[in-house]
N, C-alpha and C. Protein backbone atom coordinates (compact mmCIF):
# COMPACT_ATOMS: atom_id res chain seq x y z
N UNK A 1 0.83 -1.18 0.00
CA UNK A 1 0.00 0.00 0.00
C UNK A 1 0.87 1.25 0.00
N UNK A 2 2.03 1.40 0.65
CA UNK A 2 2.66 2.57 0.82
C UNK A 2 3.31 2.78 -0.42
N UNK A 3 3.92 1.20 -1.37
CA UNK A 3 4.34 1.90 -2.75
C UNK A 3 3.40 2.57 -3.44
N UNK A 4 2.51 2.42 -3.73
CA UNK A 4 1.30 2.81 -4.56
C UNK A 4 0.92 4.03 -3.92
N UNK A 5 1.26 4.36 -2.85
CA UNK A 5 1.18 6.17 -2.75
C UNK A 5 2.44 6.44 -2.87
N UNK A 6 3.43 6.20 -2.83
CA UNK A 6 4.80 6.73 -2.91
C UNK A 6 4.85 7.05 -4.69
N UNK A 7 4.22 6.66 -4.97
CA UNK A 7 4.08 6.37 -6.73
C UNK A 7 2.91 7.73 -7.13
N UNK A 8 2.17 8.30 -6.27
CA UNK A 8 1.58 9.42 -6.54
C UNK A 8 2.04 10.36 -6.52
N UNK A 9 1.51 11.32 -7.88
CA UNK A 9 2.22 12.58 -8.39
C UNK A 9 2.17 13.31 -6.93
N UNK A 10 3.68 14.19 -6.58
CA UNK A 10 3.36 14.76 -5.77
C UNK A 10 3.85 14.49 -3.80
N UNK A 11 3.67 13.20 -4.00
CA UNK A 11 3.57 12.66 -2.34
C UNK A 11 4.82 11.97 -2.18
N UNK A 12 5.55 12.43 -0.98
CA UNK A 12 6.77 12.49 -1.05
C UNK A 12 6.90 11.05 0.22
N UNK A 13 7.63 10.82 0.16
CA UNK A 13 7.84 9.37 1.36
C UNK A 13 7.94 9.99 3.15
N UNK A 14 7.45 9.28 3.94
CA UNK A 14 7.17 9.79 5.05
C UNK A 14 8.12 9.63 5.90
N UNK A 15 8.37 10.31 6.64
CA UNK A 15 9.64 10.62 7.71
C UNK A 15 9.93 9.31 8.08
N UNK A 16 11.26 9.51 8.61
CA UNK A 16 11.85 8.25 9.31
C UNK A 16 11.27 7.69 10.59
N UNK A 17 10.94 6.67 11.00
CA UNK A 17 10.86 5.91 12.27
C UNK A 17 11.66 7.05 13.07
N UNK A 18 11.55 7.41 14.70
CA UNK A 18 12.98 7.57 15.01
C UNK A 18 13.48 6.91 16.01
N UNK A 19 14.76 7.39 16.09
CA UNK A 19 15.35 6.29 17.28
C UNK A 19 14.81 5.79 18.57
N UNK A 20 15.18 4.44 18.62
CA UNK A 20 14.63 3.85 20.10
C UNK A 20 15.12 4.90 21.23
N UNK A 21 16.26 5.44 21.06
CA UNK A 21 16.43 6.59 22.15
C UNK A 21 15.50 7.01 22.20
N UNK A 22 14.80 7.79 21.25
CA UNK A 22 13.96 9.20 21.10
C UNK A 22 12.76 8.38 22.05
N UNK A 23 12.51 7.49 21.29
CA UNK A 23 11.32 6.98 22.01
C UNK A 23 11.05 6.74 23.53
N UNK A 24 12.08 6.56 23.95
CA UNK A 24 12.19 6.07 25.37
C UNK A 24 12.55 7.15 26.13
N UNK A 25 12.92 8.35 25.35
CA UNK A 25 13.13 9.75 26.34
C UNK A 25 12.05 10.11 26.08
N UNK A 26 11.31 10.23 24.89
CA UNK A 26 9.85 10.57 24.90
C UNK A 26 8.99 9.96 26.35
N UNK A 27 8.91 9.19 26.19
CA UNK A 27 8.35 8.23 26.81
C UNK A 27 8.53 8.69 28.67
N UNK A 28 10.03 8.66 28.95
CA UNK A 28 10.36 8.64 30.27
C UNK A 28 10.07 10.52 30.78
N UNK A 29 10.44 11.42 29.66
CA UNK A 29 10.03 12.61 30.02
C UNK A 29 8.49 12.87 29.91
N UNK A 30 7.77 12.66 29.14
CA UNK A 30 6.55 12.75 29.45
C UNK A 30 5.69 12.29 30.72
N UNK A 31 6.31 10.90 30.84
CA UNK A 31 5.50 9.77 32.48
C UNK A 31 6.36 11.12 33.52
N UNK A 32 7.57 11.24 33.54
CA UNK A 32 7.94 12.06 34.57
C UNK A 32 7.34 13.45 34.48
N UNK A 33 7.07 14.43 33.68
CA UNK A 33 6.54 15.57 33.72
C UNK A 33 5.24 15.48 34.47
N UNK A 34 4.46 14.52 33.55
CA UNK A 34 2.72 14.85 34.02
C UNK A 34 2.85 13.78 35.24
N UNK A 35 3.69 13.03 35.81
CA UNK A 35 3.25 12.92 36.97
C UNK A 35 3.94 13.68 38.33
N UNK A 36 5.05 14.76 37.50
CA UNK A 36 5.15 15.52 38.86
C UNK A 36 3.85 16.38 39.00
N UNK A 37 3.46 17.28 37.57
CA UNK A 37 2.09 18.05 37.59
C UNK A 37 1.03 16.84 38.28
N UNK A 38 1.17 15.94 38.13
CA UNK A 38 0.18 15.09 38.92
C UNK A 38 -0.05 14.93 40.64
N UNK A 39 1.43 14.69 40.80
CA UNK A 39 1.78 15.03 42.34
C UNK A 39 1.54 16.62 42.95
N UNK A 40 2.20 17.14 42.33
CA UNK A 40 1.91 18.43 42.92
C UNK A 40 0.35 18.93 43.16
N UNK A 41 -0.48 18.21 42.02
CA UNK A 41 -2.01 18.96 42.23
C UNK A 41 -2.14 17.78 43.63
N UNK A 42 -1.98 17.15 43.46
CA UNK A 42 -2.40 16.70 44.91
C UNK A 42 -2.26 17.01 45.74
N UNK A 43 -1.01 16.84 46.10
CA UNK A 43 -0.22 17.78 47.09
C UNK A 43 -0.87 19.18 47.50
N UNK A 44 -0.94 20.15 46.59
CA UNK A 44 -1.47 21.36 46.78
C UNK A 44 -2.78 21.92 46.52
N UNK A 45 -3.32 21.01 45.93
CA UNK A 45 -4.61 21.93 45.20
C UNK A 45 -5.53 22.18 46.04
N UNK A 46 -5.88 21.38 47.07
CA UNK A 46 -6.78 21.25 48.22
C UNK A 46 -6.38 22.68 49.10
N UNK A 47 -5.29 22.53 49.48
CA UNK A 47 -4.47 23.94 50.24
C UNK A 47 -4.22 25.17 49.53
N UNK A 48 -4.43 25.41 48.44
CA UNK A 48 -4.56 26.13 47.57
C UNK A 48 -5.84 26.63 46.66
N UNK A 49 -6.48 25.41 46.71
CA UNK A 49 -8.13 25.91 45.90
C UNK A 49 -7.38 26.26 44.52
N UNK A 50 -6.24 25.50 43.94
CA UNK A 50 -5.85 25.76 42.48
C UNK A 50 -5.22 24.50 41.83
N UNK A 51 -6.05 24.19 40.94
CA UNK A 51 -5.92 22.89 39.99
C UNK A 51 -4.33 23.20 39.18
N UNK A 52 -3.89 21.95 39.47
CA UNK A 52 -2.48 22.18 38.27
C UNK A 52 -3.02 20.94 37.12
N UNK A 53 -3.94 20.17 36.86
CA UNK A 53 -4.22 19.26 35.86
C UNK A 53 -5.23 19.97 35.20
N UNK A 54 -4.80 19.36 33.74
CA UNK A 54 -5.79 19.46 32.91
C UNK A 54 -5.89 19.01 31.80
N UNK A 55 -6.38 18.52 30.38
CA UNK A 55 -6.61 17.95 29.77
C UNK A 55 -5.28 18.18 28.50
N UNK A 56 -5.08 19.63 28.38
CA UNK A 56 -4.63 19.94 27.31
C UNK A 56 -2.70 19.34 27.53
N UNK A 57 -2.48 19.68 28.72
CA UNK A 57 -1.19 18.76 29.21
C UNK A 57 -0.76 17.77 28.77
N UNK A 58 -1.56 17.06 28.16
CA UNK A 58 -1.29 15.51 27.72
C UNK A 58 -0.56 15.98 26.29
N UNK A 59 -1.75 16.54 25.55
CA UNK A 59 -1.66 17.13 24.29
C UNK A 59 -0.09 18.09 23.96
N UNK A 60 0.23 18.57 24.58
CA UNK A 60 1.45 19.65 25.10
C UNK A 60 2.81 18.47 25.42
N UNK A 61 2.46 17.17 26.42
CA UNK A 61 3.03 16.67 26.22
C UNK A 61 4.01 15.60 25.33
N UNK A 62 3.09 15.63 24.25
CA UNK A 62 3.07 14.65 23.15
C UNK A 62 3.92 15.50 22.35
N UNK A 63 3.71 17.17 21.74
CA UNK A 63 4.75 18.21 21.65
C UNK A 63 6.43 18.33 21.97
N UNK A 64 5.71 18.23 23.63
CA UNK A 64 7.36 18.87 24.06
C UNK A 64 8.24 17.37 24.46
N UNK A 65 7.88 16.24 24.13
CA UNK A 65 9.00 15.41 24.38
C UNK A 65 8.89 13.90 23.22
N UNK A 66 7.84 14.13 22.12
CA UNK A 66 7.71 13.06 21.37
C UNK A 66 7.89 14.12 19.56
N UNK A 67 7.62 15.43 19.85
CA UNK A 67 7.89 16.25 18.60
C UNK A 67 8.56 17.20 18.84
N UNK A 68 9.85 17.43 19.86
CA UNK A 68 10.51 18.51 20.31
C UNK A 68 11.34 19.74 19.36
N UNK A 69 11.63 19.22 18.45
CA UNK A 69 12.31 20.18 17.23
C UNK A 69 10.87 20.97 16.50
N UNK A 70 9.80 20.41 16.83
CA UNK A 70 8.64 21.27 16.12
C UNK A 70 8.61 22.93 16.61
N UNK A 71 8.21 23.96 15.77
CA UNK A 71 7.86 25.23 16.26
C UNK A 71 6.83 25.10 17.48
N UNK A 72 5.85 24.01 17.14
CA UNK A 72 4.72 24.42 17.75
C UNK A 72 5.28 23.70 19.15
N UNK A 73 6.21 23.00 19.55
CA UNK A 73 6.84 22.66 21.25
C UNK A 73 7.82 23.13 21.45
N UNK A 74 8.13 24.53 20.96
CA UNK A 74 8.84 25.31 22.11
C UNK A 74 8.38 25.74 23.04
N UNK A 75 9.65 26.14 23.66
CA UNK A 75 8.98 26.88 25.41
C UNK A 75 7.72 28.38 25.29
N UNK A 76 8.24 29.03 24.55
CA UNK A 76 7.39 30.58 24.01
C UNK A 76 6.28 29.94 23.45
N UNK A 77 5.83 28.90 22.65
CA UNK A 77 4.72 28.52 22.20
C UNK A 77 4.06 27.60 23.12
N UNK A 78 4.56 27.01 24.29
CA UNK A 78 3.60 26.05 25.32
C UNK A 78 3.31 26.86 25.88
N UNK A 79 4.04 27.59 26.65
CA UNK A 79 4.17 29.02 27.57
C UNK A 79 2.89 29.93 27.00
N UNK A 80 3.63 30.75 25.79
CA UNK A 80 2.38 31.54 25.27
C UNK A 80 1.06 31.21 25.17
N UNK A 81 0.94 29.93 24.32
CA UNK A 81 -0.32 28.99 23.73
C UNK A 81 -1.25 29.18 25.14
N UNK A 82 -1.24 28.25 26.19
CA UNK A 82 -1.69 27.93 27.08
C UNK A 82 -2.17 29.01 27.79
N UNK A 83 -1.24 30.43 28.06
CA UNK A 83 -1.75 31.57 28.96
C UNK A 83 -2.77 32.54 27.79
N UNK A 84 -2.27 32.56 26.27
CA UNK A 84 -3.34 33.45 26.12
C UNK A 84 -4.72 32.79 25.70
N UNK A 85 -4.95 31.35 25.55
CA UNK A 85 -5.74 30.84 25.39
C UNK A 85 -6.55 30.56 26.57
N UNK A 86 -5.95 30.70 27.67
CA UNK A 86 -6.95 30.84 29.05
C UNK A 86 -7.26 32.14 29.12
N UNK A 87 -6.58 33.10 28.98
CA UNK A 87 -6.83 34.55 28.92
C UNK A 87 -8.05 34.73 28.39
N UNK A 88 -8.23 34.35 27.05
CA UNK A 88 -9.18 34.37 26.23
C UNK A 88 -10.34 33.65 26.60
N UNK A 89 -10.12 32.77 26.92
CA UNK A 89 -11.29 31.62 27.17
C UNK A 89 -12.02 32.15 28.22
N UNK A 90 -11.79 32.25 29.59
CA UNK A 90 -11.82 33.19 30.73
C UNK A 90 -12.39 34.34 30.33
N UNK A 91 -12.63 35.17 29.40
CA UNK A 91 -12.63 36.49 28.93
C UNK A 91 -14.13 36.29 28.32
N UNK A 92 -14.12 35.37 27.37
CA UNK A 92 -14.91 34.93 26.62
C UNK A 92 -16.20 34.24 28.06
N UNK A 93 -15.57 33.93 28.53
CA UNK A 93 -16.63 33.66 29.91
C UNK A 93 -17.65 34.59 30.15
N UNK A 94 -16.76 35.36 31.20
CA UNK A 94 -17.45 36.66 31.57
C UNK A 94 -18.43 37.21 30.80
N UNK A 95 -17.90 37.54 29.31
CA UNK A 95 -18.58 37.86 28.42
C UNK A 95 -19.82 37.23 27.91
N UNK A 96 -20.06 36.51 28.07
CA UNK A 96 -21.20 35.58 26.89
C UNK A 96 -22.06 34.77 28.65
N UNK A 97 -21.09 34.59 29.25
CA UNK A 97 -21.92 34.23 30.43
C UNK A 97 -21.83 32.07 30.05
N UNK A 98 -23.10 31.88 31.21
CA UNK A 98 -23.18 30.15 30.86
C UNK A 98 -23.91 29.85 29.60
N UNK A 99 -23.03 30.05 28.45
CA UNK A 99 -23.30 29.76 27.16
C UNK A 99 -22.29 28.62 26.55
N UNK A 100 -22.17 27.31 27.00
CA UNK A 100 -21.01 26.70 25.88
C UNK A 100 -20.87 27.06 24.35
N UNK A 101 -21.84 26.96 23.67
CA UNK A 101 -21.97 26.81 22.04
C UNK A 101 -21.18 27.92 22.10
N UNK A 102 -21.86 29.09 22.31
CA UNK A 102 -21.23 30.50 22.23
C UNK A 102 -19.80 30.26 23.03
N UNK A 103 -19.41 30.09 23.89
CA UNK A 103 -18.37 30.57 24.38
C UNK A 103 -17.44 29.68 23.33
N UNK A 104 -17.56 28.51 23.18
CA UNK A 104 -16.50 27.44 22.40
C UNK A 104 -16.14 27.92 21.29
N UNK A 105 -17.28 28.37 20.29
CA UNK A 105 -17.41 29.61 19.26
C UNK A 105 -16.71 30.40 19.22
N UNK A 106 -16.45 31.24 19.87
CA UNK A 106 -16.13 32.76 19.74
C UNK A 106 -14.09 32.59 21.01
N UNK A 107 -14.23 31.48 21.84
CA UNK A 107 -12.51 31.78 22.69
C UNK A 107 -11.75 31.05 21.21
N UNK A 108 -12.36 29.93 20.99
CA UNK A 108 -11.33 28.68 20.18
C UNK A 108 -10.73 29.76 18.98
N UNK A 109 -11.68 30.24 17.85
CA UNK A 109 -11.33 30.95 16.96
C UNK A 109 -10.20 31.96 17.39
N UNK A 110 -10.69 32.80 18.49
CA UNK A 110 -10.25 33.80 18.67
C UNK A 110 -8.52 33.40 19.20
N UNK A 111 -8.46 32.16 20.33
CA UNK A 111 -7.24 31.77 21.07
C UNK A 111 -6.63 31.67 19.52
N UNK A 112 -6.99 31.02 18.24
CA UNK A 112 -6.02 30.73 17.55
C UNK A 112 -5.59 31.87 16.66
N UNK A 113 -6.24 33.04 16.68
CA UNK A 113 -5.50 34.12 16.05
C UNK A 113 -4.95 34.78 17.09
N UNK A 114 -4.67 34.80 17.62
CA UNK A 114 -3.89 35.33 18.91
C UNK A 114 -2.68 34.70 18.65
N UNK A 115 -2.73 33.25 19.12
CA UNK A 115 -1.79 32.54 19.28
C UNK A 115 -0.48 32.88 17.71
N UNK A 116 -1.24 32.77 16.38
CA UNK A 116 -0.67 33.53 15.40
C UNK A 116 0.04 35.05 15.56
N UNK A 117 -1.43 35.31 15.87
CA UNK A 117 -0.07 37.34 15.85
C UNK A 117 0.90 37.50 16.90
N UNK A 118 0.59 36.34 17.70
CA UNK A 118 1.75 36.20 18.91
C UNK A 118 2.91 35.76 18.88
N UNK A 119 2.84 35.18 17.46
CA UNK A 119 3.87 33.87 17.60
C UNK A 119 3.90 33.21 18.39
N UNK A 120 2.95 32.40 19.30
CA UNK A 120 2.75 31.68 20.18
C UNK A 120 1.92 30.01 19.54
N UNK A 121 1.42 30.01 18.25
CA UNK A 121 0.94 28.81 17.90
C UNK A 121 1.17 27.63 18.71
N UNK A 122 0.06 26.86 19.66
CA UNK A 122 0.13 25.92 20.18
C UNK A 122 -1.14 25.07 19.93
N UNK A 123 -0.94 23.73 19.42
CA UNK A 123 -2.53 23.42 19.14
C UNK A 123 -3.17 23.10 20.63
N UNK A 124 -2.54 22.66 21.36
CA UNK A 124 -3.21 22.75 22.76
C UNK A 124 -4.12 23.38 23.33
N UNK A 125 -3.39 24.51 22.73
CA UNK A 125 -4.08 26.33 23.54
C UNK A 125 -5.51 25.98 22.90
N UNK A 126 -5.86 25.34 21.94
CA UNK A 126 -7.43 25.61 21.15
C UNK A 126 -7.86 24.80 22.07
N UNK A 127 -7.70 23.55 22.85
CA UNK A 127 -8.34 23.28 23.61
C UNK A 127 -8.30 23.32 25.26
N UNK A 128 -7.23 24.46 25.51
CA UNK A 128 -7.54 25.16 26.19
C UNK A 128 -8.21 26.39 27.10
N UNK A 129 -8.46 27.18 25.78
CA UNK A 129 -9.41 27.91 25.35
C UNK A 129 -10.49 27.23 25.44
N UNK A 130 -10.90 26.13 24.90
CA UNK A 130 -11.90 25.59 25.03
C UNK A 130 -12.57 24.74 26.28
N UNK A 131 -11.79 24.07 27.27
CA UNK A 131 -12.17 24.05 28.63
C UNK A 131 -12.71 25.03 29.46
N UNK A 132 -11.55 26.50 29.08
CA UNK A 132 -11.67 27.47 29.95
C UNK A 132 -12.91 28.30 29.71
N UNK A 133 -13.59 28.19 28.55
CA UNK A 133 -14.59 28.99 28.49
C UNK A 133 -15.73 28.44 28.69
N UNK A 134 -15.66 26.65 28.41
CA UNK A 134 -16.80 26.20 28.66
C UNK A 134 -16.99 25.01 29.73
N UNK A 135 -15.96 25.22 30.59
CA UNK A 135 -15.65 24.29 31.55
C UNK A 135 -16.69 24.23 32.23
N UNK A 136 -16.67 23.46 33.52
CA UNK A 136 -17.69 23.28 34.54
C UNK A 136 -17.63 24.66 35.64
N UNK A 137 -18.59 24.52 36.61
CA UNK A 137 -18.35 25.54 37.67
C UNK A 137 -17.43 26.06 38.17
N UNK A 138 -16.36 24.66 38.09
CA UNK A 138 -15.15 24.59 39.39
C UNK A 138 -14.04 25.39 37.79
N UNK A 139 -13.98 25.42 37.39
CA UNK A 139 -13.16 25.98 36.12
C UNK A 139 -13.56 27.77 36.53
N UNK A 140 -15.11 27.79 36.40
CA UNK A 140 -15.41 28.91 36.12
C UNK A 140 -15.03 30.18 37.62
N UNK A 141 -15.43 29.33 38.17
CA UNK A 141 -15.09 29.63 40.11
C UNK A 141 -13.72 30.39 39.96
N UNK A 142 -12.85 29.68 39.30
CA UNK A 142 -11.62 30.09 39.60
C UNK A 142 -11.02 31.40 38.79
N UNK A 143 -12.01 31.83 38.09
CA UNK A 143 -11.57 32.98 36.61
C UNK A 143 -10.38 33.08 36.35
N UNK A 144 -9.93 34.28 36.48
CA UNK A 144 -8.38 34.73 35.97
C UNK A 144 -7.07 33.92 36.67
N UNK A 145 -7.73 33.03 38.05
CA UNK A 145 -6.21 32.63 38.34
C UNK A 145 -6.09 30.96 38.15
N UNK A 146 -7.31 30.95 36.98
CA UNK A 146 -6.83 29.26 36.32
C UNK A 146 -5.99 29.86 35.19
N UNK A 147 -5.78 31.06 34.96
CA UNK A 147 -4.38 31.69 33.73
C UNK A 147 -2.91 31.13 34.63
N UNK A 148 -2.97 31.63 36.07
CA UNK A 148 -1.90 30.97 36.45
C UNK A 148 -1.88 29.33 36.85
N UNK A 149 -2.40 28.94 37.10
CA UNK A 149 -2.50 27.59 37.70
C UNK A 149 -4.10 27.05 37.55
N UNK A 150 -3.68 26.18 36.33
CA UNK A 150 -2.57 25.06 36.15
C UNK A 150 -1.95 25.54 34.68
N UNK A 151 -2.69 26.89 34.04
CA UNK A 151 -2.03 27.24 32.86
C UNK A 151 -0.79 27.25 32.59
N UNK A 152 -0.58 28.13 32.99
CA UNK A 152 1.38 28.49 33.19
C UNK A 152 2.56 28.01 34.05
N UNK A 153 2.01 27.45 35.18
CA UNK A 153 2.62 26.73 36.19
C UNK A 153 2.71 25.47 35.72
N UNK A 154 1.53 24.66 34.96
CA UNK A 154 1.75 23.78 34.35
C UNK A 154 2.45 23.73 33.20
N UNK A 155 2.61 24.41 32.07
CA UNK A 155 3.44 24.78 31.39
C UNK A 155 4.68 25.04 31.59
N UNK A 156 5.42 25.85 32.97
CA UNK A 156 6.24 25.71 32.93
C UNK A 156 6.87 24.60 33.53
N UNK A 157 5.92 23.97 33.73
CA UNK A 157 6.86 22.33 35.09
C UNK A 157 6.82 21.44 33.28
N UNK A 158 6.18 21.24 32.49
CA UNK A 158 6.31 20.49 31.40
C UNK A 158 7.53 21.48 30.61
N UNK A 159 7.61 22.32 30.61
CA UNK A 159 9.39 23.29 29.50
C UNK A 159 10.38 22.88 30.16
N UNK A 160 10.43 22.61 31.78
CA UNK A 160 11.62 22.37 32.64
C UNK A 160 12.16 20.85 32.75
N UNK A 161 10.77 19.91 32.62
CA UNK A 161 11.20 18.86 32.13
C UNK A 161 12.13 18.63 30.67
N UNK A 162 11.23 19.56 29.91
CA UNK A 162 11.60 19.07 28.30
C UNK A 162 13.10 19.64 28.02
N UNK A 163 13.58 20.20 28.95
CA UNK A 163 14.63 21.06 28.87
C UNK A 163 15.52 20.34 29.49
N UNK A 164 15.29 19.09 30.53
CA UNK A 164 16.33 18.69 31.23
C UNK A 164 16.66 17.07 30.08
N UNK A 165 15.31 16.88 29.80
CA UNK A 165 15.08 15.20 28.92
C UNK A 165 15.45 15.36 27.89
N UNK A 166 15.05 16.60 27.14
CA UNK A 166 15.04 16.36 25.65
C UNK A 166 16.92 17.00 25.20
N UNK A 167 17.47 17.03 26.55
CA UNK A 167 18.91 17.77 26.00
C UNK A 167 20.12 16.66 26.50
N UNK A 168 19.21 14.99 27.39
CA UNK A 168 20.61 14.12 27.33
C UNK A 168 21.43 13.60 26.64
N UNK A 169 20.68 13.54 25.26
CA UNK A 169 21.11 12.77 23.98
C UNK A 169 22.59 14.12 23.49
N UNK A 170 23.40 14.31 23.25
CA UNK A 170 24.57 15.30 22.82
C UNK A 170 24.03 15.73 21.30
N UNK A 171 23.26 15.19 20.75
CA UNK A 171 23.28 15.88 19.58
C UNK A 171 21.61 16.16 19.25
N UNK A 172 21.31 16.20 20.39
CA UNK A 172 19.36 16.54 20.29
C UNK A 172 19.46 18.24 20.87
N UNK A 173 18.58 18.95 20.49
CA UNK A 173 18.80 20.58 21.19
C UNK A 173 16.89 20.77 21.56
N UNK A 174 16.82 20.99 22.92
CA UNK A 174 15.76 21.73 23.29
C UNK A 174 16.35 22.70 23.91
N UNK A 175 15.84 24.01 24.10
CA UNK A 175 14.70 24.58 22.64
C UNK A 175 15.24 24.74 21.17
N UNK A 176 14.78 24.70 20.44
CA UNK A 176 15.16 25.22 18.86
C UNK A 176 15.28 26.82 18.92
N UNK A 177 14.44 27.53 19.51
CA UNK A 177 14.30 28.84 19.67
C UNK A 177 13.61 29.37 21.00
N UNK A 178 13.72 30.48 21.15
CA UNK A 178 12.81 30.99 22.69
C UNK A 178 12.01 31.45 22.13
């Protein structure tokens, strides 16, 4: 099957497998990131009344330690992605009130032109934006300081990982850019 598309005008042969390294730092930095963000919400969230989990983390993680040379898993684009897409989402709250359709509508679009004129492109952030505007109570309860936690706090405990994992190999570089 793959000759017979390799044989179409146009379609070029698909990236390499990559190394069992890659895979297994993928692998070991990701289990270690989201389960320190895992520990820590435990640890603190109760004593704090501030969630560090959330859905889009996973997504972010798959980025910053299984596609690390990509634009879209640098530190400025997990970082950025994630805070202005809660910004927005959050914003989009207030605004429109307990409306999902509407709110999902009007943060998602909006987080992703942001995320553009920002240079911040993260596909995460769209569904971050999208929790944050149409999350449950306990999302909504928390307004502007679910931007810090688990947005950015989580973001930055997943850059500090990807920064320590994705740089053992001598000839791998995280970040590509800030």
């Amino acid at each position: 099957m793959r000759q017979y598309f390799s044989k179409m005008r146009g379609v070029s042969q698909p990236p390499p497998l990559p190394r069992k390294k890659e895979v297994v730092l993928a692998f070991v930095g990701s289990c270690l990131a989201l389960s320190f963000i895992a520990l820590m919400h435990e640890s603190f969230s109760n004593a704090l009344g501030l969630p560090l989990i959330m859905a889009p983390f996973g997504a972010s993680a798959v980025l910053v330690f299984g596609a690390f040379r990509s634009p879209l898993a640098q530190p400025r684009n997990v970082l950025g992605g994630h805070v202005i897409s809660a910004l927005i989402g959050v914003s989009v709250y207030y605004l429109v009130g307990d409306a999902p359709v509407l709110a999902i509508s009007l943060a998602v679009p909006t987080a992703i032109a942001a995320m553009y004129l920002s240079g911040t492109l993260h596909p995460p952030g769209g569904a971050t934006a999208f929790v944050t505007a149409a999350g449950g109570s306990s999302i909504h309860a928390l307004g502007y300081w679910y931007v810090l936690s688990p947005c950015a706090l989580g973001s930055i405990i997943l850059i500090l990982f990807g920064l320590v994992i994705n740089n053992i190999p001598a000839k791998q570089q995280y970040p590509q850019f800030w």
